[in-house]
Structures are given as C-alpha cells and as structure tokens.
C-alpha atoms as a PDB file:
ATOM      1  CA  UNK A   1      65.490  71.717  22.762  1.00  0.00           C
ATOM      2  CA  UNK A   2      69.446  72.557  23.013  1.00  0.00           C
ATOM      3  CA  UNK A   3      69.824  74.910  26.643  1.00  0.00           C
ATOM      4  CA  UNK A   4      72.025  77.518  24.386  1.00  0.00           C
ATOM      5  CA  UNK A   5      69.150  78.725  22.127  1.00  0.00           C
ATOM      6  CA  UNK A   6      67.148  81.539  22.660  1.00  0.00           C
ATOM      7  CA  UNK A   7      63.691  82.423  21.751  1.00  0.00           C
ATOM      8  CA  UNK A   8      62.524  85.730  20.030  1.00  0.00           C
ATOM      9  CA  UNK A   9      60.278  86.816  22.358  1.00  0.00           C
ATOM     10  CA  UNK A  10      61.377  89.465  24.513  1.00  0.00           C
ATOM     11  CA  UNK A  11      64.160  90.898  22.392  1.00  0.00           C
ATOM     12  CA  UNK A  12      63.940  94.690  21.143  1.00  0.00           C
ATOM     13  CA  UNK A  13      65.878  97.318  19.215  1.00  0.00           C
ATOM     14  CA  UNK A  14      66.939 100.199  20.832  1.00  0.00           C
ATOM     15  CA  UNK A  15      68.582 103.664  19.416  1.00  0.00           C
ATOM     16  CA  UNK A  16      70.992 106.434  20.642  1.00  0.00           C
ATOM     17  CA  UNK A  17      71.239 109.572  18.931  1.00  0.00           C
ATOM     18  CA  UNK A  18      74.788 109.638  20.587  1.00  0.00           C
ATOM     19  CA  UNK A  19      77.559 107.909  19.163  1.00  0.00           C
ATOM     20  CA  UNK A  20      80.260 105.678  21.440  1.00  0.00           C
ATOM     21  CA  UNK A  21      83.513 107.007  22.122  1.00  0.00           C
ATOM     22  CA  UNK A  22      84.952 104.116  20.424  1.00  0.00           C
ATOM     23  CA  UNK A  23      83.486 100.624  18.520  1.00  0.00           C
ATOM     24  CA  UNK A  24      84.498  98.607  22.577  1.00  0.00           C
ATOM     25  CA  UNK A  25      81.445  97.147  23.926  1.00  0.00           C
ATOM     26  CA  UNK A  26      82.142  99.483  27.168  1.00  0.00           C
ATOM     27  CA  UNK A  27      81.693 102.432  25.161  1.00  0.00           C
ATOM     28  CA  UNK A  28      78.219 100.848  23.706  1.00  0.00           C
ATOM     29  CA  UNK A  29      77.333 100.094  26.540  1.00  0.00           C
ATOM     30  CA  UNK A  30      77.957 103.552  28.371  1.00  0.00           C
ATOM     31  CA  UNK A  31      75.485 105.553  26.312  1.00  0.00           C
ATOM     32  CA  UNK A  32      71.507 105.780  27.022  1.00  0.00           C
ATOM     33  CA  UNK A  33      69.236 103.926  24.525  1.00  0.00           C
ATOM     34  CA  UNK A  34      65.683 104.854  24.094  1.00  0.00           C
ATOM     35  CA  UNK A  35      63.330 101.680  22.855  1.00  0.00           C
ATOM     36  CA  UNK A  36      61.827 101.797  19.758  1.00  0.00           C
ATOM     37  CA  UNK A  37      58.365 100.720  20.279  1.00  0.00           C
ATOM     38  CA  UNK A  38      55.538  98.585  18.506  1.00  0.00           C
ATOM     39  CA  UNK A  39      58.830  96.602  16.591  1.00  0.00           C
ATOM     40  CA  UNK A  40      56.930  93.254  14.929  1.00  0.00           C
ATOM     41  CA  UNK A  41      60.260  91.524  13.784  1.00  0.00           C
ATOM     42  CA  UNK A  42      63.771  91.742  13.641  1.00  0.00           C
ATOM     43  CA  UNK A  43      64.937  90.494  10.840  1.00  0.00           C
ATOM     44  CA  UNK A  44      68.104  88.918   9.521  1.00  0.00           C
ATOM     45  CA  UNK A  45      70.943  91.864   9.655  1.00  0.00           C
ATOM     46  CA  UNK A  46      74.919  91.225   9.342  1.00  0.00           C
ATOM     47  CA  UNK A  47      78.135  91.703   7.238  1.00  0.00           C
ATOM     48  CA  UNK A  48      78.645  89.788   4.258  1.00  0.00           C
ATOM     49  CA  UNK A  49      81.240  90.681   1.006  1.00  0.00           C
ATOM     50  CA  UNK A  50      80.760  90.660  -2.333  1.00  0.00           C
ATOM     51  CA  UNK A  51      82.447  87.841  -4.527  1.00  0.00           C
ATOM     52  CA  UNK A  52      85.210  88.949  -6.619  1.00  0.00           C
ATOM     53  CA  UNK A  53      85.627  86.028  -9.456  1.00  0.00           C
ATOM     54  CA  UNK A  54      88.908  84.943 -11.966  1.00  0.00           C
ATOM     55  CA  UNK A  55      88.331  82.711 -14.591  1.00  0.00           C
ATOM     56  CA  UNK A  56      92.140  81.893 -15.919  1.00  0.00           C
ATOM     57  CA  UNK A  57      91.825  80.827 -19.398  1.00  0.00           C
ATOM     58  CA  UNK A  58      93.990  77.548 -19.458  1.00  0.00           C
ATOM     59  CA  UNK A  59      91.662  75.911 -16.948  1.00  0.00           C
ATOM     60  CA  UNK A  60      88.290  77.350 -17.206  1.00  0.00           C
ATOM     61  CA  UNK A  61      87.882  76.742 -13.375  1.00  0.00           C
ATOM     62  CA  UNK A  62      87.083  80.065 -11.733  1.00  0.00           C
ATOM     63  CA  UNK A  63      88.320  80.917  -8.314  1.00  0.00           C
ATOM     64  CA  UNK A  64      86.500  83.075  -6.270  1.00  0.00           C
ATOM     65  CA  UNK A  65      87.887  85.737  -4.071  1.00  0.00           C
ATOM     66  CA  UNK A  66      86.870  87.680  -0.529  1.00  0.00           C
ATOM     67  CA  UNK A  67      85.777  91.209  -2.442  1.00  0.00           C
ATOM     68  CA  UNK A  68      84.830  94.350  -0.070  1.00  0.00           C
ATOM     69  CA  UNK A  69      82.656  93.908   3.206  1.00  0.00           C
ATOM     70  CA  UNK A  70      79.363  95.071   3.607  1.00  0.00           C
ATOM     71  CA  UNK A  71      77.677  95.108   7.133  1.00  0.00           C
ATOM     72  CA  UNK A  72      74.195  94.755   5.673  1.00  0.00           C
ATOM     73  CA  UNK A  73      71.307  96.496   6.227  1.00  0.00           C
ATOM     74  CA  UNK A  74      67.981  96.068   8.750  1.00  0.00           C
ATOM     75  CA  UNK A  75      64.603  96.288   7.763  1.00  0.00           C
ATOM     76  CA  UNK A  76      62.735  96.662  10.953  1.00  0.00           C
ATOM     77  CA  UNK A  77      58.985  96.784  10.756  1.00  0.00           C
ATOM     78  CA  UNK A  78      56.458  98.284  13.303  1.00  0.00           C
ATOM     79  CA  UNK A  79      53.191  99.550  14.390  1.00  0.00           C
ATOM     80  CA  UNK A  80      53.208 103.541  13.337  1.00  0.00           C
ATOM     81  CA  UNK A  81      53.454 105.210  17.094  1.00  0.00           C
ATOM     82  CA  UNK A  82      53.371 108.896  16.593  1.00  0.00           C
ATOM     83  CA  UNK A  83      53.933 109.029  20.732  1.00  0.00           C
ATOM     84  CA  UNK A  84      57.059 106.993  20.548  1.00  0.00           C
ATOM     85  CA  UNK A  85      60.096 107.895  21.443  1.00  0.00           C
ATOM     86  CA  UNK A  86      62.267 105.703  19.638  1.00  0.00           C
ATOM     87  CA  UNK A  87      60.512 106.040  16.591  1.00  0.00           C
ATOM     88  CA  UNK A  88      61.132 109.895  16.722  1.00  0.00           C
ATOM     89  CA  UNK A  89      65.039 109.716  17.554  1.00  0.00           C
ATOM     90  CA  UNK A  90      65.000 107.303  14.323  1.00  0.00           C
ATOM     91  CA  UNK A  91      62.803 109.769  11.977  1.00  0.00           C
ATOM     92  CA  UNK A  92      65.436 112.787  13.289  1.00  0.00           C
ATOM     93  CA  UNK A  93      67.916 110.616  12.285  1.00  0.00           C
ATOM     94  CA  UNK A  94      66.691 110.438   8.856  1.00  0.00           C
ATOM     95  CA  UNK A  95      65.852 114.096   8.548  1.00  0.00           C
ATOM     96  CA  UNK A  96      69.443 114.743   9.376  1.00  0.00           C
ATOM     97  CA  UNK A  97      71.371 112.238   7.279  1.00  0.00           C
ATOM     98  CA  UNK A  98      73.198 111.469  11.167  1.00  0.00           C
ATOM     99  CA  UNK A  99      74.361 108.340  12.129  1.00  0.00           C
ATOM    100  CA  UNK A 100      73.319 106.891  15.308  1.00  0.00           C
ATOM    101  CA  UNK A 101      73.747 104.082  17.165  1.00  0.00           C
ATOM    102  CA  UNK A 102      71.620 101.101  17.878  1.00  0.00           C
ATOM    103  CA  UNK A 103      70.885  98.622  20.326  1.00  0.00           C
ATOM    104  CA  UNK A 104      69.318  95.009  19.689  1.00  0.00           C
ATOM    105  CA  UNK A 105      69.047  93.282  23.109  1.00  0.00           C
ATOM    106  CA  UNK A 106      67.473  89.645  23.105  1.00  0.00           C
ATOM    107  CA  UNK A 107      65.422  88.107  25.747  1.00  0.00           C
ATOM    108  CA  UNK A 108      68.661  86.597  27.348  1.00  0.00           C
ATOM    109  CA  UNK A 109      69.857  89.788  27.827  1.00  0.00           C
ATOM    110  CA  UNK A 110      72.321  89.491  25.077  1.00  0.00           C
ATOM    111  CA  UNK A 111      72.761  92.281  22.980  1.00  0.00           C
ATOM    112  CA  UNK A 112      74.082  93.095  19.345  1.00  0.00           C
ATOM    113  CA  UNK A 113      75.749  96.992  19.130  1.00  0.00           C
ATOM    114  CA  UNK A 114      76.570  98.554  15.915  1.00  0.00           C
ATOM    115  CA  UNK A 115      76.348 102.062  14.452  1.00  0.00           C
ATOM    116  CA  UNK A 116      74.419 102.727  11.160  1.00  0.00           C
ATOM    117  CA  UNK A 117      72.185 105.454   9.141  1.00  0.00           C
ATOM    118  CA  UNK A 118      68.497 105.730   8.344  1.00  0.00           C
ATOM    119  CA  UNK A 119      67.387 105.352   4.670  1.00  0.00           C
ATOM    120  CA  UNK A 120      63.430 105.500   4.805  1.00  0.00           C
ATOM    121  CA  UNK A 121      60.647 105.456   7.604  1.00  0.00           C
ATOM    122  CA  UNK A 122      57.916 104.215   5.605  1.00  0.00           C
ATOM    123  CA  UNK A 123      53.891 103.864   5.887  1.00  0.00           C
ATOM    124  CA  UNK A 124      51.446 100.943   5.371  1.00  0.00           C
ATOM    125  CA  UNK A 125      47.759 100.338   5.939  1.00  0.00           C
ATOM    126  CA  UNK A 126      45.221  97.615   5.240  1.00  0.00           C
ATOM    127  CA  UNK A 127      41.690  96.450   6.507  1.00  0.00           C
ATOM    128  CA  UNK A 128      42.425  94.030   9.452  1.00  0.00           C
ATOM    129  CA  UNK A 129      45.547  95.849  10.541  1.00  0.00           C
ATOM    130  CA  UNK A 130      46.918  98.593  12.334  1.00  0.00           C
ATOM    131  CA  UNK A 131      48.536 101.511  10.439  1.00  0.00           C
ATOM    132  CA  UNK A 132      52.234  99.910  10.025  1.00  0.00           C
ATOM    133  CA  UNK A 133      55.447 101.567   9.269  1.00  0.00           C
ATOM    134  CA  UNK A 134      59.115 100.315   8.156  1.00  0.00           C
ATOM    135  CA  UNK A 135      62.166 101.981   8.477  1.00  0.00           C
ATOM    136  CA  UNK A 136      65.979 100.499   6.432  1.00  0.00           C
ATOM    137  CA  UNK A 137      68.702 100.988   8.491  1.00  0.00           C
ATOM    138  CA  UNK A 138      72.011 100.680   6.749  1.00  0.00           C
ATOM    139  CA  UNK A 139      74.752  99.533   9.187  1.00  0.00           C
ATOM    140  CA  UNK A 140      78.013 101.070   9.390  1.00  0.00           C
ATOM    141  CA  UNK A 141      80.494  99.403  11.195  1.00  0.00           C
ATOM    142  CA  UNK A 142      81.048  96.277  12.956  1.00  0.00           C
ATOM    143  CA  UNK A 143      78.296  94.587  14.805  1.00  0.00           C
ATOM    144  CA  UNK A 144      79.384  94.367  17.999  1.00  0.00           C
ATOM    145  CA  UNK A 145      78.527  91.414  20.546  1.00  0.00           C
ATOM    146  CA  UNK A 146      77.661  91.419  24.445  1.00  0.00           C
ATOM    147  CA  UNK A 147      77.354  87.807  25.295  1.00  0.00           C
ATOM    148  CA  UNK A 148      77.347  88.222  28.802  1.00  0.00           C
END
C-alpha cells in the first residue's frame, strides 16, 4: 500500500453558518465549524465544465471546447439526529436560502474548504435500519485545499 494514501475512516464534514472573509485557506480556517453528525459517506464532490462542441462542416471532426465551470454538488447521507448540531445549522441553512460554509477534514487531518447552499434535507426509513436522512449541497465556489 503506497505511504501517500489515506483511508476513509476518520474523515467528517463540518459546517459554519459564517462565511470567510475571503476564499484564502487562513480565512477558512479562522471560522468555528460545528460537526455534522451520524454522516455514513462522503461522496464524490468537485468542479467539472460542461463540453461546448463544433462540428465544422468540411471535416466532420468535431472539436470540443472547455464550456462554463460547475463546482458540483454533495450528496451527503446520514443517520436523522434531531439532537445534532450540525444537522440543525444545515436545515437553517435551507430554511433561509443562506450560504454557508463547509468543512470536510480527512483522517490525516487534511481538509477540503469550500462555500455552497442547501437544496433538500431529506428522510428515509426501512426495516433493518435506522431512520436516515440526505441533504444536496450545491457548492459555490472553489474547493479549497489544506494539505498540511
């Protein structure tokens, strides 16, 4: 196993109803996160842009273009916590319409930062399981790195 992997256990999402001063690390890193708690998965989140096409007609060959960026979205799914902290600074963010700002930390201690909105808190049950719930976060700006 390569030294520069890390595993999944351990890491957690965090949220700020604050927003930094800037999109600079130090300013992520200055607020106060509360954790969101009872998070199952974190799943794959990041930018990616749409793909803008031109097919001339003398070659037929189409060339494809960088079209606008889109920072993605998170689907985070969870145990329902009506206690939790986290999970209430996320449902007042969707009552609101606010942006706030989130924190995914890793069990290395390296973190991902970015801002972003919440579109749904959503419930689940089923025999064999705890009451679940998910909520869609669509991010905003930049996801912003802490490697150290």
């Amino acid at each position: 196993m390569a030294d520069n992997l890390k595993p999944g256990l351990g890491a957690f999402v965090s949220v700020s109803a604050t927003l930094p001063a800037s999109e600079a690390l130090a300013d992520y890193k200055a607020l106060t996160y509360v954790k969101v708690g009872e998070v199952t998965e974190i799943p794959k989140y990041g930018a990616s842009y749409s793909v803008v096409e031109h097919t001339p007609l003398d070659t037929g060959i189409t060339q494809k273009f960088h079209g606008p960026k889109n920072n993605g979205s998170l689907p985070l799914p969870m145990a329902l916590d009506p206690t939790d902290d986290g999970q209430a600074v996320i449902k007042a963010a969707l009552a609101s319409r606010s942006r706030i700002t989130f924190d995914v930390t890793y069990a290395d201690g390296t973190a991902d930062y970015f801002q972003g909105k919440v579109f749904s808190f959503t419930r689940s049950a089923s025999i064999g399981s705890v009451v679940q719930a998910e909520v869609l976060i669509e991010i905003e700006t930049d996801i912003v790195e802490d490697l150290s």
